[in-house]
Protein backbone atom coordinates (compact mmCIF):
# COMPACT_ATOMS: atom_id res chain seq x y z
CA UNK A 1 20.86 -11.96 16.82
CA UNK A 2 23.69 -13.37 14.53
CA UNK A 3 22.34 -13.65 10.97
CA UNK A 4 23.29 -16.19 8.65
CA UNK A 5 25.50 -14.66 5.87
CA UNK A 6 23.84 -12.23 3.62
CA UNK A 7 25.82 -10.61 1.37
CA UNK A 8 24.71 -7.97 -0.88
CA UNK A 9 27.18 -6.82 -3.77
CA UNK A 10 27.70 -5.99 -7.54
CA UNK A 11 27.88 -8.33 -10.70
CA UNK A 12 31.45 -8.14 -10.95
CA UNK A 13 31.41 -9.41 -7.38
CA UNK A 14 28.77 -11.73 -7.45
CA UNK A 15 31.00 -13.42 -10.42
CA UNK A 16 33.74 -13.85 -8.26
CA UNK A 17 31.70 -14.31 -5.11
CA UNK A 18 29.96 -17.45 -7.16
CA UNK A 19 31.86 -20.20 -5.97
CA UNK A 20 31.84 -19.64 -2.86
CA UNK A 21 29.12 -21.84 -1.60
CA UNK A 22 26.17 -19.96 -1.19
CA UNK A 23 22.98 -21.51 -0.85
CA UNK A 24 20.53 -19.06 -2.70
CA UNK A 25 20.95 -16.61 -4.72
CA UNK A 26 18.92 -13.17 -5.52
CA UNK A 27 19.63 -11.63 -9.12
CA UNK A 28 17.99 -8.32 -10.20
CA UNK A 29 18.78 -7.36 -13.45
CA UNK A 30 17.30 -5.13 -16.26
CA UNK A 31 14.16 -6.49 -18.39
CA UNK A 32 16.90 -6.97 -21.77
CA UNK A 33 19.96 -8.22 -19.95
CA UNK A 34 22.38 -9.23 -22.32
CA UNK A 35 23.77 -12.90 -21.37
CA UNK A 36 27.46 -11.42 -21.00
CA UNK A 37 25.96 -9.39 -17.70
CA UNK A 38 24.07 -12.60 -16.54
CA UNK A 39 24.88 -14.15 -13.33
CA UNK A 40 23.97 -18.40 -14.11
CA UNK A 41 25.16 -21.45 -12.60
CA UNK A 42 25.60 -24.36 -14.64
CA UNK A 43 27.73 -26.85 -12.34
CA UNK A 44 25.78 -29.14 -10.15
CA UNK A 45 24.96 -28.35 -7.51
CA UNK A 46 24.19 -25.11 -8.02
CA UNK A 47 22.43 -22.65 -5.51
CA UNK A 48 18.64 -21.76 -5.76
CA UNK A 49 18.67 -18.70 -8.20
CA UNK A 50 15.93 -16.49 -7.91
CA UNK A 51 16.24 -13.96 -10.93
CA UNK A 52 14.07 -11.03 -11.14
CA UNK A 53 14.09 -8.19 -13.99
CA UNK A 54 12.80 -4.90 -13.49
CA UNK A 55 14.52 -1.49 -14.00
CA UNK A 56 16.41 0.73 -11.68
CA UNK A 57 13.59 3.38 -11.59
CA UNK A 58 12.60 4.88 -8.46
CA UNK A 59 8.83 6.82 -9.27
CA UNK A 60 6.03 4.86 -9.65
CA UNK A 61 4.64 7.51 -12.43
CA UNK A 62 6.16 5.80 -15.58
CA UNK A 63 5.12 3.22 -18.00
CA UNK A 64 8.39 1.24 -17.64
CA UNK A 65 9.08 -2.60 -16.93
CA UNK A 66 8.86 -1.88 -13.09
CA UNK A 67 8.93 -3.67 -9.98
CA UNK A 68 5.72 -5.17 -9.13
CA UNK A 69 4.05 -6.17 -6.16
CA UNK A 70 4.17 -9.83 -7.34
CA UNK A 71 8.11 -8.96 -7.01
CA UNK A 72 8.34 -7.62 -4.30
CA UNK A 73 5.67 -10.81 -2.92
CA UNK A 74 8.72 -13.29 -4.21
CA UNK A 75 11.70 -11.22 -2.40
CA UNK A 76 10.23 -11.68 0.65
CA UNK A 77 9.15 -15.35 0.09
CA UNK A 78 12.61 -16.02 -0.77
CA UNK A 79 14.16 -14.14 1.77
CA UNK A 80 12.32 -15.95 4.36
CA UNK A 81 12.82 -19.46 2.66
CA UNK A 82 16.45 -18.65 3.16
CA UNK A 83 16.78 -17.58 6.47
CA UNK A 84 19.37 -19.87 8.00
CA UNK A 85 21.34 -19.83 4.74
CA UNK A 86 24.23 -17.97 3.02
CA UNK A 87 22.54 -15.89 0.15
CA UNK A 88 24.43 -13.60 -2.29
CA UNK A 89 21.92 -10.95 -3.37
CA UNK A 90 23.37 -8.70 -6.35
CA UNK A 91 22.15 -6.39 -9.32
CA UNK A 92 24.31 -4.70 -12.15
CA UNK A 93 25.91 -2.21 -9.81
CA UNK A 94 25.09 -3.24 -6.29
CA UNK A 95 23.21 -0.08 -5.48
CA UNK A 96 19.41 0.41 -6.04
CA UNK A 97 17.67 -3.17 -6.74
CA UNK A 98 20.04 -5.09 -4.19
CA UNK A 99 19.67 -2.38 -1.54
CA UNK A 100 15.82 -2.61 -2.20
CA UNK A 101 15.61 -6.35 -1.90
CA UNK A 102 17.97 -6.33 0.90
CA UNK A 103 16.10 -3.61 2.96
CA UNK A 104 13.18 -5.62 2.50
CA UNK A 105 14.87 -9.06 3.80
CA UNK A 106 16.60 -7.25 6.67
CA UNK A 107 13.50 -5.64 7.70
CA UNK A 108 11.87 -8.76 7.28
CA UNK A 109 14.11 -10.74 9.74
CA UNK A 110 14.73 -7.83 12.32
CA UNK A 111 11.32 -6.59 12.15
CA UNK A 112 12.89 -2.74 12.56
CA UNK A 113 13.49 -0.71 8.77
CA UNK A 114 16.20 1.68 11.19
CA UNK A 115 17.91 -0.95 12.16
CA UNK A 116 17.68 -3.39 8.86
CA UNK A 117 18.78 -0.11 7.15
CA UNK A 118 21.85 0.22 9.15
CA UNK A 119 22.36 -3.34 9.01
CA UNK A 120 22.33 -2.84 4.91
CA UNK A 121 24.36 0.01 5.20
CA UNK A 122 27.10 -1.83 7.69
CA UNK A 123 27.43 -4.49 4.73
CA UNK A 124 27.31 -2.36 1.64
CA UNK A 125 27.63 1.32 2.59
CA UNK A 126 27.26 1.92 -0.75
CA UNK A 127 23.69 0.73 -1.30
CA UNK A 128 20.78 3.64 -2.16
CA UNK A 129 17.71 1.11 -1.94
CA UNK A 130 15.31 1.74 -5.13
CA UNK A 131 12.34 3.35 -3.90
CA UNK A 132 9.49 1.56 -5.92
CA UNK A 133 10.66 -2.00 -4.35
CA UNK A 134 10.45 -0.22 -1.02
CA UNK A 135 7.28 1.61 -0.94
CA UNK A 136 5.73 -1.98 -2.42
CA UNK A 137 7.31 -3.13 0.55
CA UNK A 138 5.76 -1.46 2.71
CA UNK A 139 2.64 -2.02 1.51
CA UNK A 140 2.96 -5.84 1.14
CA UNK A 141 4.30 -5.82 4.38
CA UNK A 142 2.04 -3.74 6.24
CA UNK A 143 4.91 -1.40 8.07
CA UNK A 144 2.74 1.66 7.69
CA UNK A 145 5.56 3.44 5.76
CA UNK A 146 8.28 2.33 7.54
CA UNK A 147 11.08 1.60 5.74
CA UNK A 148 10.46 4.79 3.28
CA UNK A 149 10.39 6.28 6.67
CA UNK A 150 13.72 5.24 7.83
CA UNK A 151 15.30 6.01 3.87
CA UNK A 152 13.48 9.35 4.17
CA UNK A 153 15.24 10.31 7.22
CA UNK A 154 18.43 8.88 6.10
CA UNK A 155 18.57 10.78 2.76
CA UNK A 156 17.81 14.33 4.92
CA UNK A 157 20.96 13.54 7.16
CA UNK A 158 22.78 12.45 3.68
CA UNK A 159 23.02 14.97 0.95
CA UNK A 160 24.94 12.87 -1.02
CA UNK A 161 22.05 10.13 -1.39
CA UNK A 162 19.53 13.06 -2.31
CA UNK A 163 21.97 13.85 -4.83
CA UNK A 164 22.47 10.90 -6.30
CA UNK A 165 18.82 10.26 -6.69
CA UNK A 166 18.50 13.03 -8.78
CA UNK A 167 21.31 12.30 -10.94
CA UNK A 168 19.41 9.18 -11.53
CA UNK A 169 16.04 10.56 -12.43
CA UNK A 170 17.82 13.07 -14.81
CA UNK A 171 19.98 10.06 -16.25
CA UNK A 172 16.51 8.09 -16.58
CA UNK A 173 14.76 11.47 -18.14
CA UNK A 174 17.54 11.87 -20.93
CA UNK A 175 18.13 8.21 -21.30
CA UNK A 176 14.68 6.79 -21.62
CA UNK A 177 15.89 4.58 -24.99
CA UNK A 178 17.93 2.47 -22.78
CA UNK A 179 15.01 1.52 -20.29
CA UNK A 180 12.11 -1.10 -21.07
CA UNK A 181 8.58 -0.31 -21.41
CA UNK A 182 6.28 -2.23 -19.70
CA UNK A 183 4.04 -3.04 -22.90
CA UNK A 184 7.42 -4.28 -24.22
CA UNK A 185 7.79 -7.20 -21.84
């Protein structure tokens, strides 16, 4: 099945990537984004711009500005109101939020998490899908656990992803002035 372009990458990409003519675009970016690490279009025409802000944080346990299910709900409308188009899907670093939304699309469309997850990690092998967006996911989706399945199994054959996931959680645990609270939004 040949898919439409999807391409899922950084800011600093995304920037570049802007011109290029895509017809949608995904933006997930943290709750107090400054405007210099905004992604906007402001020629005409200009893409549908879906921009969602949540943080990067993986556990469910924390009173943080966190994906919601409403979130996840509008990832996977606007995946699927995109499907025959080109759509540029990018957070800050092109890791966690973009390889969340992206699982979910990809799993979406194929109707496998294995294979979307390969597919996602084909295009951007260096995307460790956030968690939260996932298990949501799964939920909203009624996969029974599947793609937290397929990440599960991935991370046990990866040491490197386990790793980085808790260099992440320790980041988040002795940096929790630079995240948003959720009573803050």
């Amino acid at each position: 099945m040949a898919l439409p372009s999807l391409i899922v990458t950084n800011l600093s990409r995304a920037k570049r990537l802007k011109r290029r003519g895509f017809n949608a675009v995904l933006t997930l970016e943290d709750p107090a984004c400054l405007q210099r690490y905004q992604l906007r279009f402001h020629k005409k025409p200009a893409p549908e711009h879906l921009i969602l802000r949540f943080e990067d944080i993986d556990d469910d346990e924390y009173d943080y500005a966190l994906a919601t299910e409403d979130d996840v709900k509008a990832i996977i409308k606007f995946g699927r109101k995109h499907v025959e188009h080109n759509l540029l899907i990018h957070c800050f670093h092109g890791v966690g939020r973009s390889g969340g939304a992206a699982l979910i699309i990809l799993t979406d469309r194929l109707g496998n998490a294995e294979a979307a997850l390969e597919t996602l990690l084909a295009m951007r092998p260096e995307a460790i899908p956030n968690l939260r967006i996932v298990r949501l996911a799964d939920t909203v989706m009624r996969t029974d656990g599947a793609m937290v399945t397929a990440l599960n199994a991935w991370t046990a054959r990866t040491p490197s992803v386990a790793e980085f996931r808790r260099q992440k959680r320790v980041f988040f645990e002795e940096n929790r002035n630079l995240y948003a609270k959720a009573a803050a939004l």
